[in-house]
C-alpha atoms as a PDB file:
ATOM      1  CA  UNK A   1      -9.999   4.516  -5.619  1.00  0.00           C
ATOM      2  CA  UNK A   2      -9.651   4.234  -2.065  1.00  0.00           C
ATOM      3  CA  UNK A   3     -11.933   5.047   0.334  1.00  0.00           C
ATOM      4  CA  UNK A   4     -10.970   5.872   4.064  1.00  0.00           C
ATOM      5  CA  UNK A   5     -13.662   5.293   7.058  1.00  0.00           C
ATOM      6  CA  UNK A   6     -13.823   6.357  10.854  1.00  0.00           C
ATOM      7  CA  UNK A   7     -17.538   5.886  11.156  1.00  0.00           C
ATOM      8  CA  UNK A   8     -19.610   7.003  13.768  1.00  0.00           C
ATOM      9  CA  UNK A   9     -20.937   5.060  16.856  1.00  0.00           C
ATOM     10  CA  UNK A  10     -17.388   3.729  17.107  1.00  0.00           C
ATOM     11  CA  UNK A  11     -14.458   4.398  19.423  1.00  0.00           C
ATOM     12  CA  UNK A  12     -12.456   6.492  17.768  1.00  0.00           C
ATOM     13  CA  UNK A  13      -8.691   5.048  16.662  1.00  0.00           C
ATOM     14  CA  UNK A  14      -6.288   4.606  19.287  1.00  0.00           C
ATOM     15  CA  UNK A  15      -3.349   5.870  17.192  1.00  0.00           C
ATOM     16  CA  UNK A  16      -2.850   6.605  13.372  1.00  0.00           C
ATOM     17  CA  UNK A  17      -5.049   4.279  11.463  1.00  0.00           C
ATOM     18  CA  UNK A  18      -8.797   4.053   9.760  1.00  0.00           C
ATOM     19  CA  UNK A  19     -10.842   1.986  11.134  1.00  0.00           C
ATOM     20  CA  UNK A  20     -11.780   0.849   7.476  1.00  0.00           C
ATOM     21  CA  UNK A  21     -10.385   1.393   3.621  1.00  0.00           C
ATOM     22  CA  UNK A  22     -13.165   0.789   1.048  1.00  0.00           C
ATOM     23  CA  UNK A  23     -11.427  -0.525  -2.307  1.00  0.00           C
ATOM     24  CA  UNK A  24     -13.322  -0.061  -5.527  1.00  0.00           C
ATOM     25  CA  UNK A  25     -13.633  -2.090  -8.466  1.00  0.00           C
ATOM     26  CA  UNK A  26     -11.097  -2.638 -10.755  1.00  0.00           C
ATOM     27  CA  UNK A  27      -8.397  -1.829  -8.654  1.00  0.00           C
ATOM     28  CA  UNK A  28      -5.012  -4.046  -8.315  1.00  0.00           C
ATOM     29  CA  UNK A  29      -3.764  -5.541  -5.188  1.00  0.00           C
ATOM     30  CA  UNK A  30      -0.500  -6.295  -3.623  1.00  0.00           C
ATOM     31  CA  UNK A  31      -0.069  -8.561  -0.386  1.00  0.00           C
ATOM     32  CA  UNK A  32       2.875  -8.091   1.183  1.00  0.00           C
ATOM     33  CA  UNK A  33       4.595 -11.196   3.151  1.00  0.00           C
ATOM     34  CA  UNK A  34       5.791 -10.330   6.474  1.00  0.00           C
ATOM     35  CA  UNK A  35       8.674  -8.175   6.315  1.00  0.00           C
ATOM     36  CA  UNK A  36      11.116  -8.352   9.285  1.00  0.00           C
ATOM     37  CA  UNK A  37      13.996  -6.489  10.583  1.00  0.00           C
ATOM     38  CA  UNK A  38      17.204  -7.685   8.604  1.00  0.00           C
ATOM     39  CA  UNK A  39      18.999  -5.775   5.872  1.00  0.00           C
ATOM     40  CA  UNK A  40      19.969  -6.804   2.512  1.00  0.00           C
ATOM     41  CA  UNK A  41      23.329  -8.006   3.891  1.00  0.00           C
ATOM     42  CA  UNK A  42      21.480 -10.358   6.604  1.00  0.00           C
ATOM     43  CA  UNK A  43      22.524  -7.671   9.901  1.00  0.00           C
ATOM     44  CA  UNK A  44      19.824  -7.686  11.905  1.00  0.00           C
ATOM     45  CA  UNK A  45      19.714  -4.294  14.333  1.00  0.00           C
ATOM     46  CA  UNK A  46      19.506  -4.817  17.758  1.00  0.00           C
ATOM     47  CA  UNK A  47      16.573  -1.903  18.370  1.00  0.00           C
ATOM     48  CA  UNK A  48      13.210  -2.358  17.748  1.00  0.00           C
ATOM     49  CA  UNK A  49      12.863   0.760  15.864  1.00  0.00           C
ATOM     50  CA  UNK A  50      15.770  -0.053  13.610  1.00  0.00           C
ATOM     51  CA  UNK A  51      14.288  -3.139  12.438  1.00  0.00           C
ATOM     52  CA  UNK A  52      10.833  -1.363  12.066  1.00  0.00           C
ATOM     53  CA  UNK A  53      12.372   0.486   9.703  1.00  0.00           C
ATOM     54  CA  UNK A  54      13.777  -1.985   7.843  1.00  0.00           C
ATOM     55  CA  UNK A  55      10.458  -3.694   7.650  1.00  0.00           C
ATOM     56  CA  UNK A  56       9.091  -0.493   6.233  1.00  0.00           C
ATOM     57  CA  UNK A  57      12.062   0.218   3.813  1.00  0.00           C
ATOM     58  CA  UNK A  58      11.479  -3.343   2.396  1.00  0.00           C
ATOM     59  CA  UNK A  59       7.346  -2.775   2.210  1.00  0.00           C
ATOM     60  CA  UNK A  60       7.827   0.273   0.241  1.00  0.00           C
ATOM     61  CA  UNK A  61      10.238  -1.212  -2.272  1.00  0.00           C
ATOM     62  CA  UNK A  62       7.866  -4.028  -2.834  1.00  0.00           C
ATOM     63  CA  UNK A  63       5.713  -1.429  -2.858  1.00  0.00           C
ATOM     64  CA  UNK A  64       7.542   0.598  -5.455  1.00  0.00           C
ATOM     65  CA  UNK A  65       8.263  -2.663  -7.646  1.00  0.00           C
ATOM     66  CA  UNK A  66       4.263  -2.677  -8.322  1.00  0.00           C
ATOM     67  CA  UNK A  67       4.234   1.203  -9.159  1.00  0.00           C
ATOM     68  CA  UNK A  68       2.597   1.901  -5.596  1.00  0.00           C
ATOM     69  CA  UNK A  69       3.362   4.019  -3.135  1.00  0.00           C
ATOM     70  CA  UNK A  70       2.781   4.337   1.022  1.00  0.00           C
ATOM     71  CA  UNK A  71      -0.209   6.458  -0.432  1.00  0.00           C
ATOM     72  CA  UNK A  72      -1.977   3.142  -1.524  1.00  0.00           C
ATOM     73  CA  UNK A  73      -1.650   0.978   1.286  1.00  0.00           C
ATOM     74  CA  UNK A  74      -5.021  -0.241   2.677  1.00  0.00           C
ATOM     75  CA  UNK A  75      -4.330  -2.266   5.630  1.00  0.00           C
ATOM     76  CA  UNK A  76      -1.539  -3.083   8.001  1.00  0.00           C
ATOM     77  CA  UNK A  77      -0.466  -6.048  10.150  1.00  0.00           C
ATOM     78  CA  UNK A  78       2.246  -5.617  12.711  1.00  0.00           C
ATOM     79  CA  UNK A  79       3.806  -7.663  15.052  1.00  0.00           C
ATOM     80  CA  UNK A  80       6.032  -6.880  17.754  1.00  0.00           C
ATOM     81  CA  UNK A  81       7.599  -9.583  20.593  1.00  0.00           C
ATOM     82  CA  UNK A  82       7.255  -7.194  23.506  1.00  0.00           C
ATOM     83  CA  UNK A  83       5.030  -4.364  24.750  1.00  0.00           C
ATOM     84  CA  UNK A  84       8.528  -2.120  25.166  1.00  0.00           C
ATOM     85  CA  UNK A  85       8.701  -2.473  21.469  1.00  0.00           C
ATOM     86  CA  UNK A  86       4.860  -0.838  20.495  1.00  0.00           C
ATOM     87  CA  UNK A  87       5.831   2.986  21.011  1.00  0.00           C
ATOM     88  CA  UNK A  88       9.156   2.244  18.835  1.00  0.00           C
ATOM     89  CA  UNK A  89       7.466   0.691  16.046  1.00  0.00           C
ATOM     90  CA  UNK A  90       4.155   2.937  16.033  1.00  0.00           C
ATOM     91  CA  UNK A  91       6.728   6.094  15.947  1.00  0.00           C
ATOM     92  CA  UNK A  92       8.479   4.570  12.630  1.00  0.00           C
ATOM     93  CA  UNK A  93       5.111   3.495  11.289  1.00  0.00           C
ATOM     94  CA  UNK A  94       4.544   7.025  11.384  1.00  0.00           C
ATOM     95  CA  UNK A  95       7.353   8.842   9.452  1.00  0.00           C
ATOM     96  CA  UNK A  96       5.702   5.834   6.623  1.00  0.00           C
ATOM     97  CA  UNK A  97       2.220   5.583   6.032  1.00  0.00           C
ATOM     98  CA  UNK A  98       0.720   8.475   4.709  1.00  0.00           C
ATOM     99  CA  UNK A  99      -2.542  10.509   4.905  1.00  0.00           C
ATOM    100  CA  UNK A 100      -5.213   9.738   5.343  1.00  0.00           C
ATOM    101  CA  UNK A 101      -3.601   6.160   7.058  1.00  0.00           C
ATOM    102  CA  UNK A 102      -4.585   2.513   6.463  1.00  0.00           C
ATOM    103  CA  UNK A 103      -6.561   0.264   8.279  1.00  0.00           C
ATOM    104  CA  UNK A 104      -3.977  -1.603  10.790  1.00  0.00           C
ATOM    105  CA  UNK A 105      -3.633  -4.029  13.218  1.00  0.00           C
ATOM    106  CA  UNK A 106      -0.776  -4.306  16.054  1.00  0.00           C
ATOM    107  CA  UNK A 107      -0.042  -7.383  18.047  1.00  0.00           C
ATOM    108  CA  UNK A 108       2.155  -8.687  21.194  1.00  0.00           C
ATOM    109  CA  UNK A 109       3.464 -12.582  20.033  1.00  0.00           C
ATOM    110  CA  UNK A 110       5.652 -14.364  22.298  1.00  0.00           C
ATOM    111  CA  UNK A 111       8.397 -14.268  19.143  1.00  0.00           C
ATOM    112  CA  UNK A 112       9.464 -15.094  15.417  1.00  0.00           C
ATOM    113  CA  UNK A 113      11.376 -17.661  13.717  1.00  0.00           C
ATOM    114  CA  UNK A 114      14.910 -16.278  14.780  1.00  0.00           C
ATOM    115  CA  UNK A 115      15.111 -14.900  18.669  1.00  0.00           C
ATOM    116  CA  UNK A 116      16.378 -11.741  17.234  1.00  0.00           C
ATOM    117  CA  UNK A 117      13.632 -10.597  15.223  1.00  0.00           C
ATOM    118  CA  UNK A 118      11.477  -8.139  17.612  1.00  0.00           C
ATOM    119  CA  UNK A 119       8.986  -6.501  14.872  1.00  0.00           C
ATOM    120  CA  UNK A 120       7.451  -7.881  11.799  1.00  0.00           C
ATOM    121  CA  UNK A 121       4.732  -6.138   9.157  1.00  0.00           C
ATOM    122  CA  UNK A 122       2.539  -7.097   6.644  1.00  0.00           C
ATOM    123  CA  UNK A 123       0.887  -5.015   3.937  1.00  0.00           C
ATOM    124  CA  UNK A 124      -1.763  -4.556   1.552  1.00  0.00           C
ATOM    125  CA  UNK A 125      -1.909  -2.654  -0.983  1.00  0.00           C
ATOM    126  CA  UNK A 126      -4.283  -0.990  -3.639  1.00  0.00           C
ATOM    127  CA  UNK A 127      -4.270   0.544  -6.761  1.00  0.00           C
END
């Protein structure tokens, strides 16, 4: 159902991602809000890579409530408030998204809602 494409002609990725995910017909989707770094119980780790995870943890159980899986994830969107925090965040995104990985795009924003949040992610999904 999913279709993963490095095409030629085309630098290849800088990290783990495809540079495209074809979805075919009839499949379902699932858009993700932005997840950040807090738990259930409202902590919010100090470490970027803590709150990646968290931001993961909380994409797959959305993920999980629509009978998906890190296998059907089609695109990415991260966000992270510092360039210290890329290497932290790509090494979590990592240990999550599966093979072969989704399309995915990582940003450097001056910050979030709440000074404390240093990563957020968005995901779509496809089934």
């Amino acid at each position: 159902m999913l279709r993963h494409l490095i095409p030629g002609g085309i630098h290849s990725p800088f990290a783990r991602y495809s540079h495209a995910v074809e979805v075919q017909s009839g499949a379902r989707l699932l858009l993700c809000s932005g997840q950040l770094g807090i738990a259930a119980d409202g902590l919010i780790p100090d470490s970027a890579e803590a709150q990646a995870v968290l931001c993961f943890e909380a994409i797959g159980r959305c993920l999980a409530a629509a009978g998906m899986g890190f296998a059907d994830l089609v695109r990415l969107n991260a966000y992270v408030a510092d360039r210290a925090y890329l290497a932290p965040y790509m090494q979590v995104r990592d240990r999550f998204v599966a093979d072969p990985p989704p399309a995915s795009t990582l940003m450097i924003v001056s910050g979030f809602a709440r000074a404390e949040f240093k990563v957020e992610v968005e995901a779509l999904a496809a089934k």
